[in-house]
Every structure is written in C-alpha cells, then in structure tokens.
Protein backbone atom coordinates (compact mmCIF):
# COMPACT_ATOMS: atom_id res chain seq x y z
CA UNK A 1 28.33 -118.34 -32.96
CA UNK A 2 31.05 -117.95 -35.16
CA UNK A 3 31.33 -114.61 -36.31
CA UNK A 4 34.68 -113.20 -38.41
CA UNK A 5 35.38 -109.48 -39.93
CA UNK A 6 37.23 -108.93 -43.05
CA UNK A 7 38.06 -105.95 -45.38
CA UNK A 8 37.98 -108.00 -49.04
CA UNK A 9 39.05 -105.56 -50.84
CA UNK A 10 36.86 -106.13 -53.91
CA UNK A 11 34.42 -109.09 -53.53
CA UNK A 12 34.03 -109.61 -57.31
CA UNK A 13 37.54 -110.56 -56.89
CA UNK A 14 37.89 -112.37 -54.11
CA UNK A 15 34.22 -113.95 -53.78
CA UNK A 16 35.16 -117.48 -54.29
CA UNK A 17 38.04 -117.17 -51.47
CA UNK A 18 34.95 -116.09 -48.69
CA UNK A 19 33.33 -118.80 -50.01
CA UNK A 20 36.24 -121.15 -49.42
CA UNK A 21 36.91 -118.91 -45.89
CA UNK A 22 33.27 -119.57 -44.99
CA UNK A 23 33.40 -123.44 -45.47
CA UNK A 24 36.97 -124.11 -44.34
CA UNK A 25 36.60 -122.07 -41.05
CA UNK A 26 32.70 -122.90 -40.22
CA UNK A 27 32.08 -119.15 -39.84
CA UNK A 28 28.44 -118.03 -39.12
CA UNK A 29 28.39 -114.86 -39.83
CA UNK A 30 31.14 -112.56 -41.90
CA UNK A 31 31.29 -108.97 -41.96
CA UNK A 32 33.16 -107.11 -45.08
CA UNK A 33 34.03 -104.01 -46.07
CA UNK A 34 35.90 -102.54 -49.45
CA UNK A 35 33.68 -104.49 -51.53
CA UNK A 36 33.75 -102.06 -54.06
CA UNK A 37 30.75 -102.82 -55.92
CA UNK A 38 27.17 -101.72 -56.69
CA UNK A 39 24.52 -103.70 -54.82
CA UNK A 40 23.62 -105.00 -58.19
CA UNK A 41 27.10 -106.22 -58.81
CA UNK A 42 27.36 -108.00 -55.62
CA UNK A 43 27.64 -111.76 -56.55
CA UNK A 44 25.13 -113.12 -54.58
CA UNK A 45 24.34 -116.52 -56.06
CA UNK A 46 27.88 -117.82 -55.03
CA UNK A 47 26.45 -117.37 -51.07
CA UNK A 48 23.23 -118.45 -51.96
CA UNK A 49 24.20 -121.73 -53.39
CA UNK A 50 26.02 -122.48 -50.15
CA UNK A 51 23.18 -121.09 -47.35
CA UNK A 52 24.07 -117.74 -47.01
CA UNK A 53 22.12 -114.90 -46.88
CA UNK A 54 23.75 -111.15 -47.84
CA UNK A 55 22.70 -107.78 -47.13
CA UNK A 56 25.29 -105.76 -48.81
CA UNK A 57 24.99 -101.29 -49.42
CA UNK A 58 27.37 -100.39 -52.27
CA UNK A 59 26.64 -97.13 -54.47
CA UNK A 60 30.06 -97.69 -56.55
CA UNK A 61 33.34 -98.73 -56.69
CA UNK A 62 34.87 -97.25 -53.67
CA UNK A 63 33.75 -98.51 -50.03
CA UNK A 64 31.07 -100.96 -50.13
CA UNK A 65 29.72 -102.91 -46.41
CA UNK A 66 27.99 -106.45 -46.42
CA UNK A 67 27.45 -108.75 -43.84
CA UNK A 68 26.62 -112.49 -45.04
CA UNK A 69 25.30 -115.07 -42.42
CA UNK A 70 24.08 -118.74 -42.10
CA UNK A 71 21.23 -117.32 -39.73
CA UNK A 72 18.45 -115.67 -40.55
CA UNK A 73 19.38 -111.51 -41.14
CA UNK A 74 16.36 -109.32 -39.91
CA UNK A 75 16.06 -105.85 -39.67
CA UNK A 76 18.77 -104.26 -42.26
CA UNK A 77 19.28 -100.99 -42.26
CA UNK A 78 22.08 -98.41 -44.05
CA UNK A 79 24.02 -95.90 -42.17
CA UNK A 80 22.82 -94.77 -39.01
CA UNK A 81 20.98 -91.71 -38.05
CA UNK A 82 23.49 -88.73 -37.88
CA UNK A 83 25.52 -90.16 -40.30
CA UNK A 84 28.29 -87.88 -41.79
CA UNK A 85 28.88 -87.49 -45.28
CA UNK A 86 32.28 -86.08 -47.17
CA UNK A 87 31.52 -82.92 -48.92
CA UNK A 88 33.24 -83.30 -52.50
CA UNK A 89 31.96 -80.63 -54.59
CA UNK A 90 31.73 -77.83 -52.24
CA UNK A 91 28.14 -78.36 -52.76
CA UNK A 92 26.71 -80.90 -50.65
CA UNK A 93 27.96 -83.55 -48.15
CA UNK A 94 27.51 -86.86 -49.65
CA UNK A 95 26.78 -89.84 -47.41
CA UNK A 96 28.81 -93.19 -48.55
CA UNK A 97 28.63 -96.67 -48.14
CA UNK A 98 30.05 -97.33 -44.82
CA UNK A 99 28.07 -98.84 -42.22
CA UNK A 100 25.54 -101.54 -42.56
CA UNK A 101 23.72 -103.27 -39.43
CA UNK A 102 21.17 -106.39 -38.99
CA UNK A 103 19.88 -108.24 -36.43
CA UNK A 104 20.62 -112.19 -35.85
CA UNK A 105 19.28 -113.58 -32.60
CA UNK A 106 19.84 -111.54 -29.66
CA UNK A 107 22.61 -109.47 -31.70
CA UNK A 108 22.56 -106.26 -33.39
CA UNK A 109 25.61 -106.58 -36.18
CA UNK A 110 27.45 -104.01 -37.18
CA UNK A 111 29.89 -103.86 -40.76
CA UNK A 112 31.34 -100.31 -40.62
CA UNK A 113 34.39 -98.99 -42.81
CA UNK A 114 35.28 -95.64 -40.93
CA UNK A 115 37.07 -92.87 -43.14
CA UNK A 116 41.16 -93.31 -44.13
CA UNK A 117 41.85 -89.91 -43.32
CA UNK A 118 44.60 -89.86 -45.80
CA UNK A 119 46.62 -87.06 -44.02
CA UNK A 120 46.75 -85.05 -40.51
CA UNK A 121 46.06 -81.95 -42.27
CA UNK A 122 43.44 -83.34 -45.17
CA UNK A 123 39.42 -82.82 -44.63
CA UNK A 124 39.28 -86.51 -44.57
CA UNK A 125 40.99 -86.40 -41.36
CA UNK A 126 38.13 -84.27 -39.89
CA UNK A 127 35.78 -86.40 -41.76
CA UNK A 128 36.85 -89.76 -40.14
CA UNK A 129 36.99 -87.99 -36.64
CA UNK A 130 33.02 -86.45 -36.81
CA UNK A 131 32.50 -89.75 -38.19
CA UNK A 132 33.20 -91.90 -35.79
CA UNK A 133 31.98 -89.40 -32.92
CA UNK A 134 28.61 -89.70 -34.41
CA UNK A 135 28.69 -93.22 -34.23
CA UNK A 136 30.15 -93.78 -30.68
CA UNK A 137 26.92 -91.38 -29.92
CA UNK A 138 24.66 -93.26 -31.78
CA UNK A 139 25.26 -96.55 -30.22
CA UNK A 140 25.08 -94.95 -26.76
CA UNK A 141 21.70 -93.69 -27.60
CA UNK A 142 20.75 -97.22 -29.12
CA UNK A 143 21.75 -99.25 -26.89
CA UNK A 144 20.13 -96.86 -23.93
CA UNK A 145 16.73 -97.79 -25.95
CA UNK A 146 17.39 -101.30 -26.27
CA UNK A 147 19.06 -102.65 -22.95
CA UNK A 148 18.23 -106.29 -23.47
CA UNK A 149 20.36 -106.38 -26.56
CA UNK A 150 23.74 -106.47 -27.08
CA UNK A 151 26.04 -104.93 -30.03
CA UNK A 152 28.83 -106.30 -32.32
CA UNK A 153 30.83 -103.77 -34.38
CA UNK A 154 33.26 -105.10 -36.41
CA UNK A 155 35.33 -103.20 -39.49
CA UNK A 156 38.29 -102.05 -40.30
CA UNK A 157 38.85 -98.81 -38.44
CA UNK A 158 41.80 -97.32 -39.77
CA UNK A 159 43.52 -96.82 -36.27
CA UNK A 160 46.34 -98.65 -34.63
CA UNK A 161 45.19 -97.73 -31.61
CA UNK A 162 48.53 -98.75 -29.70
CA UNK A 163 52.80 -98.74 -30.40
CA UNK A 164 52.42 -102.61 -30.26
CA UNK A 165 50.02 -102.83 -33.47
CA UNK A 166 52.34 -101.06 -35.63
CA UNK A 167 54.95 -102.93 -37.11
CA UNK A 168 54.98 -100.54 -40.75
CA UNK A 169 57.80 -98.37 -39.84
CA UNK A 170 56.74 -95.80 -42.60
CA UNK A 171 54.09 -95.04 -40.19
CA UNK A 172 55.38 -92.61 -37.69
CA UNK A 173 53.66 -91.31 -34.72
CA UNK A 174 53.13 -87.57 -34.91
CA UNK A 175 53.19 -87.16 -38.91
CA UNK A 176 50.96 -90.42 -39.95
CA UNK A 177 47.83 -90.80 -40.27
CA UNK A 178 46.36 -94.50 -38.55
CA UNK A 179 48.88 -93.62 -35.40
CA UNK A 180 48.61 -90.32 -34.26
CA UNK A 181 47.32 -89.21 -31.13
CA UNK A 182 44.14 -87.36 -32.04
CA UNK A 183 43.01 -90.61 -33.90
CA UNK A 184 44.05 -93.22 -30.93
CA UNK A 185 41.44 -90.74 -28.59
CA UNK A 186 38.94 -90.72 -30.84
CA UNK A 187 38.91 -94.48 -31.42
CA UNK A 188 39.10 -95.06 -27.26
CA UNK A 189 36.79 -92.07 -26.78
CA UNK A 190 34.53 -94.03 -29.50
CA UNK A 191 34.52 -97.42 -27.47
CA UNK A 192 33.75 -95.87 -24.26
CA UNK A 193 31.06 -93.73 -25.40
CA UNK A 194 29.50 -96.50 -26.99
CA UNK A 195 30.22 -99.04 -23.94
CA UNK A 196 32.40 -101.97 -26.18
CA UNK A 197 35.07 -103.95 -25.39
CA UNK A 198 37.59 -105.60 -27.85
CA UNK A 199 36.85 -109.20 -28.22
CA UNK A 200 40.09 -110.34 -29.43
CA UNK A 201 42.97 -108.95 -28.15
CA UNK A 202 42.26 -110.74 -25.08
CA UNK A 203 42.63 -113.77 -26.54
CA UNK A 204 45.04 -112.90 -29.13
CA UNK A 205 47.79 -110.48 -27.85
CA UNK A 206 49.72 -109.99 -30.66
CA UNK A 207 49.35 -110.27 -34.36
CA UNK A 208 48.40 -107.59 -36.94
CA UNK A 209 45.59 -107.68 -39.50
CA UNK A 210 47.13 -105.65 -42.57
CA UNK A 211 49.94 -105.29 -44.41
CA UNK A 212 50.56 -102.89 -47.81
CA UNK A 213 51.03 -104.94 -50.51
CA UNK A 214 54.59 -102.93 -51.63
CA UNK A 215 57.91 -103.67 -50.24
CA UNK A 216 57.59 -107.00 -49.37
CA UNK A 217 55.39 -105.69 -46.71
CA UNK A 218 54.02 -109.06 -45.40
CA UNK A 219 57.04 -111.01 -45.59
CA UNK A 220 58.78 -108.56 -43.13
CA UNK A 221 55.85 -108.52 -41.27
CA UNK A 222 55.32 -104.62 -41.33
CA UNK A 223 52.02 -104.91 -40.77
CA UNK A 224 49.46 -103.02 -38.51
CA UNK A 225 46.21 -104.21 -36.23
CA UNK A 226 43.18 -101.91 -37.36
CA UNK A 227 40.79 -104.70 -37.85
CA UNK A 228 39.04 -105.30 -35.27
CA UNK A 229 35.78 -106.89 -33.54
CA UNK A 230 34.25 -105.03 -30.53
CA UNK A 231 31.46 -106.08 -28.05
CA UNK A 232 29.19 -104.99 -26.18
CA UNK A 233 31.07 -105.60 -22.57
CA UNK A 234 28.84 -108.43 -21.18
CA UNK A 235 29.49 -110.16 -24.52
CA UNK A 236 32.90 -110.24 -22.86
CA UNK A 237 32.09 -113.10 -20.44
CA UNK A 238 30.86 -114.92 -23.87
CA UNK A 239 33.88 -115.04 -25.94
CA UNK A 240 34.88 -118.60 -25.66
CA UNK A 241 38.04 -117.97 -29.03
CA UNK A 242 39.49 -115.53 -31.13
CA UNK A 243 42.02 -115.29 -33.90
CA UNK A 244 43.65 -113.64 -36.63
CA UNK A 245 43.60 -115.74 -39.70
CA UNK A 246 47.65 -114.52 -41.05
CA UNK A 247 47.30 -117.12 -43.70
CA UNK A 248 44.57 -115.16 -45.63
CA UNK A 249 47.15 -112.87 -46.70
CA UNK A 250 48.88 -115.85 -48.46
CA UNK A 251 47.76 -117.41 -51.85
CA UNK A 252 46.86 -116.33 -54.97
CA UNK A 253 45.13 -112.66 -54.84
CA UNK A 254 44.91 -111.91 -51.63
CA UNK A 255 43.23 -108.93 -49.55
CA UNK A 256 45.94 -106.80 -48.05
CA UNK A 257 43.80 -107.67 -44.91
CA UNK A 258 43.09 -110.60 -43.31
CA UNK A 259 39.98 -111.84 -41.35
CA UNK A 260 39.63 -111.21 -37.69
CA UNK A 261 37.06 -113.65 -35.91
CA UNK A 262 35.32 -114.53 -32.56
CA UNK A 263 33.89 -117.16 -30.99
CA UNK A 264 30.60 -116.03 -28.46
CA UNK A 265 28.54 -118.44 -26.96
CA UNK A 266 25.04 -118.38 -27.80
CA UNK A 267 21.72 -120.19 -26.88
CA UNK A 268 22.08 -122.37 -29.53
CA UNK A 269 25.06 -124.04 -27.56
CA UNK A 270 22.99 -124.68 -24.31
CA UNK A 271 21.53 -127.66 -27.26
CA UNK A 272 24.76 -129.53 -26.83
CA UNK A 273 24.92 -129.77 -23.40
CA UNK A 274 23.79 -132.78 -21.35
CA UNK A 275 20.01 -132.98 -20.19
CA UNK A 276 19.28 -133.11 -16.32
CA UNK A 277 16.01 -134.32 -14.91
C-alpha cells in the first residue's frame, strides 16, 4: 500500500495537481491538510471520476483535513475525544478542523494538522502543545483497546524536530517557533507516548518537505522537514520505500509543501507472490 501525506494548501486550487499526483505516482491512499474549504466546497467529483473515495472535515477557510483512498474508507470519524479547541472570543474554546481518521484494511489512518503556534510567547503556542499531548494520550489509550491494529499518522506537524531538518536560517533555535526546545519534546514526548516510529527518515535521511514561498526560499533550499508519516513500530518491519517528492514544489502553483509517502507491505501483496503446493 501506497500511502503519501501532503499539506495542499487549498484543494480548490490545487485539486487537479492531486489528481495528476495520484495517477502519476500510483498512490493508494493520500492524506491532506490546509484544504481550506467547507465540506461542501470540497471538489469531490474530480476523485470520484478517477476511483477515489474522500472523507474530508472543513468548517471554513482556514485548516481543513481529508484523506482520499482507492480502498474502501470505513469508520470516519472527526477529531478525537479530548480534543482541544483555541479559545478566540474569551468565550468559549472552539474545536477546528484538524484531525480526521478512517479505517482501510488492518489500518487506522490518521490526517492531523497540529497548531502553528505562531510565537514562543502567543496562546497558540500553548494551544499546539495541549494539543498534541492530548493526542499522543489518545492514541495510547486507542491503541491499548485495539492491539491487533496498527496506526498511521501522517500531517504536517509544525516541528523540525532536529538541527538537520532546518535549512530556513530565519528560524533560530531559542526565539522561533517550529525549532525550539519545548516543541522538539513535545513532538518526541508525543511519539513515544503514542508508541510510533517515523517511517521515512529511515529510508530517506535527508531532504526537507517545506519551503516559504518568499526569498527565493526553494531555490536556496531553505527549507524545513515537518511533514511527516509515523507508524505504529511493527509497521516498521513493513516499510518496503519512502520518499520526499521535491519536485511537487516545482510547476505552476505549487503548495509550499510537498508530499511525503511510504511504501508498507500489505496482504494484498502476499497475491503476487508465487503459489507452493
């Protein structure tokens, strides 16, 4: 199984290049995030017309999560239980559209866009950290309930989690958000609580995933890895190829991210192998 993630940053206007991504590439399954619509604005009949199914939770025109496969989706839901919300008003905490989940096969698929956190010292900050807390939680507590499955979280996460996946130098270590050292332990404290691995680094040990579209960002390549696809860790043993598509950022109108993908082994394989009697 084939499965790539890939913040589109608007997928009214970049639909047709998934499309294109999803043929060219062979990709199963393709989680986004920033698609910045309403689930009524979601342009579903350009998947549909090529075999794709898409279970998308958008409430306006910030955030957005889908996930679009070949294979059957079951068992959507929105958020997770515990979910944080961003208190905007003073009034009330108000969840957003930033985590969607199915099942296909054996998997439980996660789409998640954790919180920016803008600045050290801005409530998103605190936002993004209770945010993904809650989460790393919640798939501990999951996954205690369902040990014959395994999980896939991909998203963009916001966090360079080492030196090495920086290459922006206007992000500095100590005064930026994305780097510091409060956000790097909350993303490792995230995958240990919730028991994943990184799929791709592995595999891929260098390469970033995003680059600001000022400056001639992408042509310098001052870019940083915060895209990422994590695992459950047996699914570790399954990953049989990874990669970083760099040319997505190319082209006319492209995301200021590119897709990550993975390739996991999965019963449908055992098909192409040779029968023995």
């Amino acid at each position: 199984m084939r499965i790539a993630t890939w913040n589109i940053n608007s997928i009214r206007t970049r639909a047709d290049r998934v499309v294109d991504f999803l043929i060219d590439h062979d990709v199963d399954v393709v989680l986004l995030q920033e698609t910045k619509c309403r689930d009524d604005q979601f342009p579903l009949e350009k998947f549909d017309a090529i075999g794709y199914e898409v279970f998308h939770w958008g409430v306006n025109q910030w955030n957005g999560v889908a996930i679009i496969s070949r294979v059957p989706l079951l068992d959507g839901s929105q958020g997770f239980e515990g979910m944080p919300g961003f208190d905007k008003t003073g009034d009330e905490p108000q969840v957003e559209a930033r985590a969607v989940v199915v099942s296909i096969g054996d998997l439980r698929v996660w789409s998640v866009y954790v919180p920016n956190g803008r600045a050290l010292d801005d409530p998103h900050m605190s936002y993004k950290l209770s945010w993904l807390d809650a989460f790393g939680h919640y798939l501990r507590e999951w996954s205690a309930d369902h040990p014959e499955s395994s999980v896939v979280v991909g998203g963009d996460f916001n966090i360079a989690p080492m030196p090495h996946d920086v290459g922006d130098p206007s992000f500095v270590e100590g005064v930026s958000t994305h780097v510091s050292q409060q956000e790097r332990h909350a993303l490792a404290q995230f995958l240990e609580t919730a028991g994943l691995d990184d799929l791709v680094r592995p595999s891929v040990p260098e390469g970033y995933t995003y680059w600001d579209y000022t400056q001639g960002k992408f042509p310098k390549d001052q870019g940083m890895r915060i895209d990422f696809l994590f695992g459950s860790r047996q699914l570790s043993h399954d990953v049989t190829g990874a990669s970083i598509e760099r040319n997505q950022r190319t082209g006319e109108q492209p995301s200021d991210h590119v897709p990550v993908m993975v390739d996991l082994v999965d019963e449908v394989d055992d098909f192409d192998q040779p029968l023995v009697f």
